[in-house]
Protein backbone atom coordinates (compact mmCIF):
# COMPACT_ATOMS: atom_id res chain seq x y z
CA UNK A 1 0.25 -6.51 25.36
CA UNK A 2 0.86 -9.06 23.08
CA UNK A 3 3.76 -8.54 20.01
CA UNK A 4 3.73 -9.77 16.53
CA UNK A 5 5.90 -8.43 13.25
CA UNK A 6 3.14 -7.53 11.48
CA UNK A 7 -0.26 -6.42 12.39
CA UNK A 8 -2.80 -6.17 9.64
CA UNK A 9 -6.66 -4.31 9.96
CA UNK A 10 -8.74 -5.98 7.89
CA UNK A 11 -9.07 -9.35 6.35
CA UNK A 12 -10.78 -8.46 2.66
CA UNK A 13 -8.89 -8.75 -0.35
CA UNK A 14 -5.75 -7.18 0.54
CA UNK A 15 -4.96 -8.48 3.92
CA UNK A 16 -5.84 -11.76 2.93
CA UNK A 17 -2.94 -11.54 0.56
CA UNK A 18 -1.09 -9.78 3.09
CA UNK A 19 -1.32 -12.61 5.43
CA UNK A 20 -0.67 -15.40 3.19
CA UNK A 21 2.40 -13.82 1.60
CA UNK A 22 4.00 -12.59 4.90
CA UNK A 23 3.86 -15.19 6.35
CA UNK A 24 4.59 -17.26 4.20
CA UNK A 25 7.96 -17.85 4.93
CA UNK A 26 7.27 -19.11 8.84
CA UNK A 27 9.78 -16.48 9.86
CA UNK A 28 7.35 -13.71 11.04
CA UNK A 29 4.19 -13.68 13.58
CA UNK A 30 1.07 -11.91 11.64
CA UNK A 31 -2.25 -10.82 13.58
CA UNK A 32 -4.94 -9.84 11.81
CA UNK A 33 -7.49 -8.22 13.40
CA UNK A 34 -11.19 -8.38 11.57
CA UNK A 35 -14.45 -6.47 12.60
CA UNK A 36 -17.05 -8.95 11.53
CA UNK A 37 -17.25 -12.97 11.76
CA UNK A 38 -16.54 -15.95 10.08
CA UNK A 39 -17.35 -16.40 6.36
CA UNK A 40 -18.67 -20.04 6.33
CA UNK A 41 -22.28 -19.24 5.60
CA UNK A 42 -24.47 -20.31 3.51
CA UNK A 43 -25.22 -17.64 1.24
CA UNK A 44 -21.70 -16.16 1.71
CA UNK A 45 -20.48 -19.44 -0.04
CA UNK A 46 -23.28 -20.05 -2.28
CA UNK A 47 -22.63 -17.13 -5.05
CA UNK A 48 -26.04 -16.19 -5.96
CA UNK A 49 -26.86 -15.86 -2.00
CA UNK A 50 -24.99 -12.53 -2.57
CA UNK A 51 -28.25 -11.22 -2.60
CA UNK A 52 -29.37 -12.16 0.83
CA UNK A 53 -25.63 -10.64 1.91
CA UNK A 54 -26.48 -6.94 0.50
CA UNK A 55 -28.72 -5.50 3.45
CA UNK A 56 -27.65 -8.47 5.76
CA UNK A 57 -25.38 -5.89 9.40
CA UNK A 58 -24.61 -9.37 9.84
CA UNK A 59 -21.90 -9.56 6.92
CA UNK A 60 -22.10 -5.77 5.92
CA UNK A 61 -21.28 -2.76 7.27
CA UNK A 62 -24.53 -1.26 4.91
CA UNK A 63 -22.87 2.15 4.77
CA UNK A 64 -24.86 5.25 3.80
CA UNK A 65 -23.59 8.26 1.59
CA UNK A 66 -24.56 11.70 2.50
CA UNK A 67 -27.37 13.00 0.14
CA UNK A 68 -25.81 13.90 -3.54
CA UNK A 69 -27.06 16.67 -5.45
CA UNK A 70 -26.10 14.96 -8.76
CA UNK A 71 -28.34 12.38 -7.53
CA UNK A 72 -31.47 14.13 -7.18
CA UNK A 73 -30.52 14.31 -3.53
CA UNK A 74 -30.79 10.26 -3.04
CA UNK A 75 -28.54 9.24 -0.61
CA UNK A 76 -26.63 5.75 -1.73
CA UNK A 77 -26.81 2.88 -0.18
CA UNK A 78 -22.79 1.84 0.22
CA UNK A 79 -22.20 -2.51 1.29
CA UNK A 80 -18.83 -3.07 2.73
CA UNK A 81 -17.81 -6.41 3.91
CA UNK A 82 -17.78 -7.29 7.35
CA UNK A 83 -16.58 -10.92 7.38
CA UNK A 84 -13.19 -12.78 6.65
CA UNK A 85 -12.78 -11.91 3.15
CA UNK A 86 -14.25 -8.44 3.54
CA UNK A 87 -16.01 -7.18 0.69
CA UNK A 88 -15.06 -10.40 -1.61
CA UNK A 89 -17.21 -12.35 0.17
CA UNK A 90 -20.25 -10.45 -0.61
CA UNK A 91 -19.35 -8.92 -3.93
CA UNK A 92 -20.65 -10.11 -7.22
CA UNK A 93 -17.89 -12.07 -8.06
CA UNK A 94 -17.12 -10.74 -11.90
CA UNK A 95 -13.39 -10.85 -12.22
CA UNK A 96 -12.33 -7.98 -14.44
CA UNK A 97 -8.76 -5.98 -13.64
CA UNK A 98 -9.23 -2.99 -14.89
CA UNK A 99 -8.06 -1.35 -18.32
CA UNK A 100 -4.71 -0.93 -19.44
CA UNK A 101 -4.93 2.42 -19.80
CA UNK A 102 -5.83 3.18 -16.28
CA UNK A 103 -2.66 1.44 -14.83
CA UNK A 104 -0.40 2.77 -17.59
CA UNK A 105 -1.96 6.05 -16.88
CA UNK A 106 -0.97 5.88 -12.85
CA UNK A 107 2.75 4.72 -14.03
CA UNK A 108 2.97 8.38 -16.30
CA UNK A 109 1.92 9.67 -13.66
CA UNK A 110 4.89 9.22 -11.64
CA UNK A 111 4.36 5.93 -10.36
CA UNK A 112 7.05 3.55 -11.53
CA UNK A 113 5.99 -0.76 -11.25
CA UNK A 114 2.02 0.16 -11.70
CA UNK A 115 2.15 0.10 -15.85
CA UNK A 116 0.09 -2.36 -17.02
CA UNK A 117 2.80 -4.82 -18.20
CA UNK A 118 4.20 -4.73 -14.54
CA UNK A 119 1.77 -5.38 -13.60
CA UNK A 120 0.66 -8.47 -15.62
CA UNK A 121 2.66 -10.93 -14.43
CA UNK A 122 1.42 -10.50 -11.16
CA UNK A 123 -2.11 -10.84 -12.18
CA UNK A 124 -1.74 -14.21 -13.73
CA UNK A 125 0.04 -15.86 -10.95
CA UNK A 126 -3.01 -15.06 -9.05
CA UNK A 127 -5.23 -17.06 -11.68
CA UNK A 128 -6.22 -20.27 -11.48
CA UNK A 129 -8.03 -19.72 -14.91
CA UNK A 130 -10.79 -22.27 -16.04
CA UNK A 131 -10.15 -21.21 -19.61
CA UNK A 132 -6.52 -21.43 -19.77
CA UNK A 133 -3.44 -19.76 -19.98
CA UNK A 134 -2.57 -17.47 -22.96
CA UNK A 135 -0.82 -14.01 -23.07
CA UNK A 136 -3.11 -12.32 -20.46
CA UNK A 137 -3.97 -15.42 -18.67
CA UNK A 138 -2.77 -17.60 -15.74
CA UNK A 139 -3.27 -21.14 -14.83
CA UNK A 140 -1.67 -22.60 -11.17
CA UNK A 141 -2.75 -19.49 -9.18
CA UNK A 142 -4.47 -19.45 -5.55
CA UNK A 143 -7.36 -17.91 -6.85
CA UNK A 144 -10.03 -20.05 -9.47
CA UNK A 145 -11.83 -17.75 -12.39
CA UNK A 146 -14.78 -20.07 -13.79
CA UNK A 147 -15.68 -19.22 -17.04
CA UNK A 148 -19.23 -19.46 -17.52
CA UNK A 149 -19.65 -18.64 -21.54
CA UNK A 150 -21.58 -22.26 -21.47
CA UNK A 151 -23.86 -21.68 -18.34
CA UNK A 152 -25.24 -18.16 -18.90
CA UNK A 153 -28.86 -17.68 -19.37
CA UNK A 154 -30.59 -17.51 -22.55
CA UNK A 155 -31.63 -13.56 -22.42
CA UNK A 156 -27.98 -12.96 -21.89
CA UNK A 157 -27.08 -14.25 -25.67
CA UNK A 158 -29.93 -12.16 -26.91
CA UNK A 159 -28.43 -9.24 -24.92
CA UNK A 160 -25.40 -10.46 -26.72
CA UNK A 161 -26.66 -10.13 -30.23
CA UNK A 162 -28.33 -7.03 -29.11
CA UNK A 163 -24.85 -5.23 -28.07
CA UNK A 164 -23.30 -6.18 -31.58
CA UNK A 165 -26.47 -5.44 -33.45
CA UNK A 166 -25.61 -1.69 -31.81
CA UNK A 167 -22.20 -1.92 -33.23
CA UNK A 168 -20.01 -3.01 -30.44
CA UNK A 169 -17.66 -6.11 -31.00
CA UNK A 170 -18.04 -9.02 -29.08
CA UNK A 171 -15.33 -9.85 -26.92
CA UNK A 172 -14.52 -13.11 -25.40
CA UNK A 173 -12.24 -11.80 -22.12
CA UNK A 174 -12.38 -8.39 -21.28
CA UNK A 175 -9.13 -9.19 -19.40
CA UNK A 176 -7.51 -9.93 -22.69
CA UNK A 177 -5.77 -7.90 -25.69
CA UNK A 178 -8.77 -5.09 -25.20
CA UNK A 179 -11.52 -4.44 -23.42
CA UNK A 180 -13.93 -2.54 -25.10
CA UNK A 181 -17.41 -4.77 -26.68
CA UNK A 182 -19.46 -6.89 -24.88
CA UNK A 183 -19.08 -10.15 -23.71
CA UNK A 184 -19.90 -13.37 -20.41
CA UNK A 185 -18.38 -12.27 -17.35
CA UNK A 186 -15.83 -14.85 -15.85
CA UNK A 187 -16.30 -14.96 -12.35
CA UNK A 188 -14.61 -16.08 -8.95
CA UNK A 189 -16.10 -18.97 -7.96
CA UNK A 190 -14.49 -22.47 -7.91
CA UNK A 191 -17.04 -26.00 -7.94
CA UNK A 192 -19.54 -23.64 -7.64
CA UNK A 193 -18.59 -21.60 -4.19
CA UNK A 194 -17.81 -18.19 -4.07
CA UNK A 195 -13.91 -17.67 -3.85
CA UNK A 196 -13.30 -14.78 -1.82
CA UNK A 197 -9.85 -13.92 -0.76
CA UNK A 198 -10.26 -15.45 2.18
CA UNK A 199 -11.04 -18.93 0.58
CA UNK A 200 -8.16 -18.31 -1.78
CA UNK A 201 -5.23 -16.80 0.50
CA UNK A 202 -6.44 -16.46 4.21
CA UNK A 203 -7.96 -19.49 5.22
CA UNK A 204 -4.53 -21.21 3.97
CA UNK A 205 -2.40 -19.15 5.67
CA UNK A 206 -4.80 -19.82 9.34
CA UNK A 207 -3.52 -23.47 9.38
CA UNK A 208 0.23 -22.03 10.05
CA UNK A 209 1.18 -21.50 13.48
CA UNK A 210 2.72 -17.87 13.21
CA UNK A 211 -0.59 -16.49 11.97
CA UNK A 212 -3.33 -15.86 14.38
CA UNK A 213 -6.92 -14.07 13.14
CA UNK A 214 -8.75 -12.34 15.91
CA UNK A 215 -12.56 -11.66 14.71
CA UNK A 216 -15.34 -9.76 16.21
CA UNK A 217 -12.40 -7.67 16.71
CA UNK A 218 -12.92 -3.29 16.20
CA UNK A 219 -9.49 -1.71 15.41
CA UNK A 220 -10.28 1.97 16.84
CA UNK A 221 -6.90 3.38 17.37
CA UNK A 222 -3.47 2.98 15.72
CA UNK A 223 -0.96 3.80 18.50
CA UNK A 224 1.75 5.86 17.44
CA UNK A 225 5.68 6.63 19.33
CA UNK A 226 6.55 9.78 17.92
CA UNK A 227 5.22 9.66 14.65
CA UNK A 228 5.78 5.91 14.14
CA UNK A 229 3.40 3.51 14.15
CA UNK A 230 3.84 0.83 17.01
CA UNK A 231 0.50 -0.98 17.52
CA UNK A 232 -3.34 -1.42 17.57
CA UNK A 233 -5.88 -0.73 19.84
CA UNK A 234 -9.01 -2.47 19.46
CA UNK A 235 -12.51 -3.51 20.95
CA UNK A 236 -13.41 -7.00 21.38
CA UNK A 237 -16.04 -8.62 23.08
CA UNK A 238 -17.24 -5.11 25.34
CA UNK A 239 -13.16 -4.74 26.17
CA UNK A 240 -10.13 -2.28 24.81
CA UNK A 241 -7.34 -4.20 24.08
CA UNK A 242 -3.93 -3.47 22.49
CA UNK A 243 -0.91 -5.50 20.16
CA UNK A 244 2.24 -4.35 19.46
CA UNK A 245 3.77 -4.35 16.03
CA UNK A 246 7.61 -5.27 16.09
CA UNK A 247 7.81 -4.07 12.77
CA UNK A 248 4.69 -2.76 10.73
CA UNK A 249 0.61 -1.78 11.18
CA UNK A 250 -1.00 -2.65 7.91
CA UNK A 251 -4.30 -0.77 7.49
CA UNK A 252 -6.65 -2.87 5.06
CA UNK A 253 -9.84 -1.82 6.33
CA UNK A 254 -10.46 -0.90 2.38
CA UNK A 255 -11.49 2.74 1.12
CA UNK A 256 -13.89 3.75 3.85
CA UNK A 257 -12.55 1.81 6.85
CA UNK A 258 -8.68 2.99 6.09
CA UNK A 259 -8.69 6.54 6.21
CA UNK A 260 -11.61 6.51 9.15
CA UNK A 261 -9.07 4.97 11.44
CA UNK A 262 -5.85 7.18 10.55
CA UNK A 263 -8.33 10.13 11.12
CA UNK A 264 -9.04 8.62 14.48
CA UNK A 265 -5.56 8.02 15.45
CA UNK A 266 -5.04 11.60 14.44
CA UNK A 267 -3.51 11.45 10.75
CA UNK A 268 -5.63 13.50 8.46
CA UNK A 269 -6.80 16.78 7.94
CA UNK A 270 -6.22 19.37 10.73
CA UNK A 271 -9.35 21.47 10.81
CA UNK A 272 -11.42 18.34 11.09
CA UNK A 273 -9.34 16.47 13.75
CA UNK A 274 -9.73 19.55 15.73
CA UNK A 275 -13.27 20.11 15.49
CA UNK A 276 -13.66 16.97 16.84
CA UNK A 277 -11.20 17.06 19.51
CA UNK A 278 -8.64 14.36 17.84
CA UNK A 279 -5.10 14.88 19.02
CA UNK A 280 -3.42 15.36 16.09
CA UNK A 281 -0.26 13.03 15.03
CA UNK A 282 0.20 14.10 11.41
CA UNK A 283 -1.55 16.82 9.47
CA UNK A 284 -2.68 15.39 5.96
CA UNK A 285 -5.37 17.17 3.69
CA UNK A 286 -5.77 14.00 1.29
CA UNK A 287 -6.66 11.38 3.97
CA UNK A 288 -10.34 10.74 4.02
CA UNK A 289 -10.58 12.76 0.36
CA UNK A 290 -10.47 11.97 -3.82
CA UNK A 291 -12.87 8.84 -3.34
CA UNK A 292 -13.92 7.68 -6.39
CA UNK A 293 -16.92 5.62 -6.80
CA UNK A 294 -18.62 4.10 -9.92
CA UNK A 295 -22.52 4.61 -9.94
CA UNK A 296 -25.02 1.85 -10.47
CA UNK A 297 -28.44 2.77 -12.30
CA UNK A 298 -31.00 -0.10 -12.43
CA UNK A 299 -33.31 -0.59 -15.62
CA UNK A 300 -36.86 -2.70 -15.17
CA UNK A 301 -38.26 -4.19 -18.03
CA UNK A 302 -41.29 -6.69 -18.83
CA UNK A 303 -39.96 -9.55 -20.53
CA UNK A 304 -41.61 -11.95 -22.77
CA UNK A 305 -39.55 -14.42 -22.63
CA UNK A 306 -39.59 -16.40 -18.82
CA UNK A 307 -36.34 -14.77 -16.79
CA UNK A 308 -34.86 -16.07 -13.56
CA UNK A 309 -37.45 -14.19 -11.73
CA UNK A 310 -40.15 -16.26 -12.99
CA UNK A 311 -37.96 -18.98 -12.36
CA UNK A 312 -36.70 -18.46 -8.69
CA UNK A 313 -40.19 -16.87 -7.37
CA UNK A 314 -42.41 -19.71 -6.72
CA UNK A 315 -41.80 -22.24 -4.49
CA UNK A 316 -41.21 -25.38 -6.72
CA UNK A 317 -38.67 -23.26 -8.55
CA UNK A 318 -36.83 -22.79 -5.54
CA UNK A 319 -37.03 -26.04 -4.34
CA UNK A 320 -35.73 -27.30 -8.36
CA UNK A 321 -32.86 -24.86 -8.60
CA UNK A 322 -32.07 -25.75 -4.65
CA UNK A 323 -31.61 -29.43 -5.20
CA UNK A 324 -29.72 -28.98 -8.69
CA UNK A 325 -27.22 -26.75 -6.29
CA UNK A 326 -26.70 -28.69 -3.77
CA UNK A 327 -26.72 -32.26 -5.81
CA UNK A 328 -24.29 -30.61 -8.74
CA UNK A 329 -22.99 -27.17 -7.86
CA UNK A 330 -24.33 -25.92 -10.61
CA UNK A 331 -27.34 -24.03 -12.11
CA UNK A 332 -28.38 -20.48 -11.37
CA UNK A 333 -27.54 -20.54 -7.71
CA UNK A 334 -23.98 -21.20 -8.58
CA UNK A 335 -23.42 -18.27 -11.04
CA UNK A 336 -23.80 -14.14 -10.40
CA UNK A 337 -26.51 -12.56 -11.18
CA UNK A 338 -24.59 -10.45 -13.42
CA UNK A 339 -23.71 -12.49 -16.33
CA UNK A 340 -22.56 -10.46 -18.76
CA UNK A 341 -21.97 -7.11 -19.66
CA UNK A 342 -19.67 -4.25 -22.05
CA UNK A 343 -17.51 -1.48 -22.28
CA UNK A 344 -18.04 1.18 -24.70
CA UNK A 345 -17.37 4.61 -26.15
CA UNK A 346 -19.70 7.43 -25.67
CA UNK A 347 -18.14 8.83 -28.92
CA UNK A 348 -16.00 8.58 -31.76
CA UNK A 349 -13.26 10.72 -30.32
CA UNK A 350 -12.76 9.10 -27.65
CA UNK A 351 -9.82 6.66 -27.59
CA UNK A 352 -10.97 4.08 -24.93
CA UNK A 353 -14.10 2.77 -23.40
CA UNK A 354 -15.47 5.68 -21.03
């Protein structure tokens, strides 16, 4: 059994960081263990190609919720990342934080360093902004935000218009002052590639010598002394093997993967691990529970005006908007599909975008 300081499960976007900033120093061994494969493929790179990547079990785990009764009884269709990079190399790339009033609200809450202005600092020494620095805004950072108020397509200004036209401001960064209007998303791409986390902070932190990713590699068991946690044991290529942590086990298998494997190494809630015959390590009701998802509803309209359908269906249109790619990194292939979009108030009492 082979030792390092730190093991990490997972290599999306926070054990990428993870590995890059722990071992940054050269004085600790990292292992990072990672279910799927490597992320140099084509339409993993190639940010519009994010559509090929959201059915693809080659890149996703293509998770499936039970059937919801809120839903009509539809069961959702959940992607998950299964790749270096994990889920930020198959997302849509929109780079948005989240509102102030959600970290500030987690800080009253009894959680002292997650406020907002904490917390800010730290978010713009992760920017490499193409817009620039300002109050909100960092410039230098690992990770490159293109803004793409000058490439967007020409529906989206109408959309634009449309959104102010129904009384909400237009806002030019929605990780500025405020976030409420509507506004171009800024995304995480850099010369037209997608950067993932793993572009960013994980392929970096590969060249050192003290870092060593294992991939194709199925963390199934966190292996416990007492109620410490001491190692991994994982599946790799039809065989169980097992590393030792000499001084932590990072799970960041992300919000399904996590809690699956401390309920299989017998941390979670009791009546389940004994119904399915889990030796328990550590009773805790809230392990596997309190997810909190964000529903997507999709709208189909006839357009009169040519969209990037009409564009991208025939085969000369591919072939154009191939070649403009691959000669320039740029056109529609280089951006998200999702160029721009709002936040909003359901009502006038309500003192932030719901």
């Amino acid at each position: 059994m082979q030792t390092y300081d730190f093991i990490i499960v997972g290599s999306g976007s926070a054990g990428s960081v993870l590995a890059e900033k722990l071992s940054a120093s050269g004085r600790f061994s990292v292992l990072v263990l990672e279910a799927g494969g490597s992320d140099r493929r084509f339409y993993v790179q190639m940010p519009l190609g994010y559509g090929k990547t959201f059915f693809d079990p080659g890149v996703n785990w293509n998770y499936k919720a039970e059937p919801d009764p809120g839903l009509a009884g539809n069961a959702d269709h959940w992607p998950r990342g299964k790749l270096l990079g994990g889920s930020s190399s198959i997302n849509a790339m929109v780079w948005i934080r989240g509102a102030r009033e959600d970290f500030d609200a987690w800080a009253a809450a009894g959680n002292p360093g997650w406020g907002y202005d904490d917390l800010l600092p730290a978010f713009k020494a992760l920017e490499d902004n193409q817009a620039g620095a300002d109050q909100w805004r960092g410039v230098g950072g690992p990770l490159h935000v293109t803004d793409c108020s000058g490439a967007v397509h020409p529906l989206t200004k109408r959309y634009l218009v449309a959104g102010q036209q129904a009384g909400l401001p237009f806002n030019p960064d929605f990780n500025g002052a405020a976030q409420e209007g509507v506004g171009v998303y800024q995304i995480s791409t850099r010369n037209g590639r997608r950067m993932s986390a793993a572009r960013a902070f994980l392929r970096p932190a590969m060249k050192r010598a003290n870092v060593r990713v294992e991939m194709k590699a199925l963390a199934t068991r966190v292996l416990f002394e007492g109620k410490r946690a001491v190692g991994v044991e994982y599946q790799q290529n039809g065989e169980t093997k097992s590393a030792r942590a000499g001084r932590e086990v990072i799970l960041s298998g992300g919000s399904v993967n996590s809690p699956q494997l401390l309920q299989l190494s017998g941390v979670g809630p009791s009546a389940l691990l004994k119904g399915l015959g889990i030796r328990m390590v550590h009773a805790n009701e809230n392990v596997g529970a309190h997810l909190q998802d964000h529903v997507g509803i999709n709208y189909t309209f006839k357009g009169k005006l040519p969209t990037l359908n009409q564009t991208l269906r025939p085969w000369w249109g591919k072939l154009l908007v191939g070649m403009q790619y691959i000669l320039t990194r740029s056109g529609p292939l280089s951006l998200s599909m999702n160029n721009a979009g709002g936040f909003f108030r359901t009502g006038p009492a309500a003192t932030r975008p719901n």
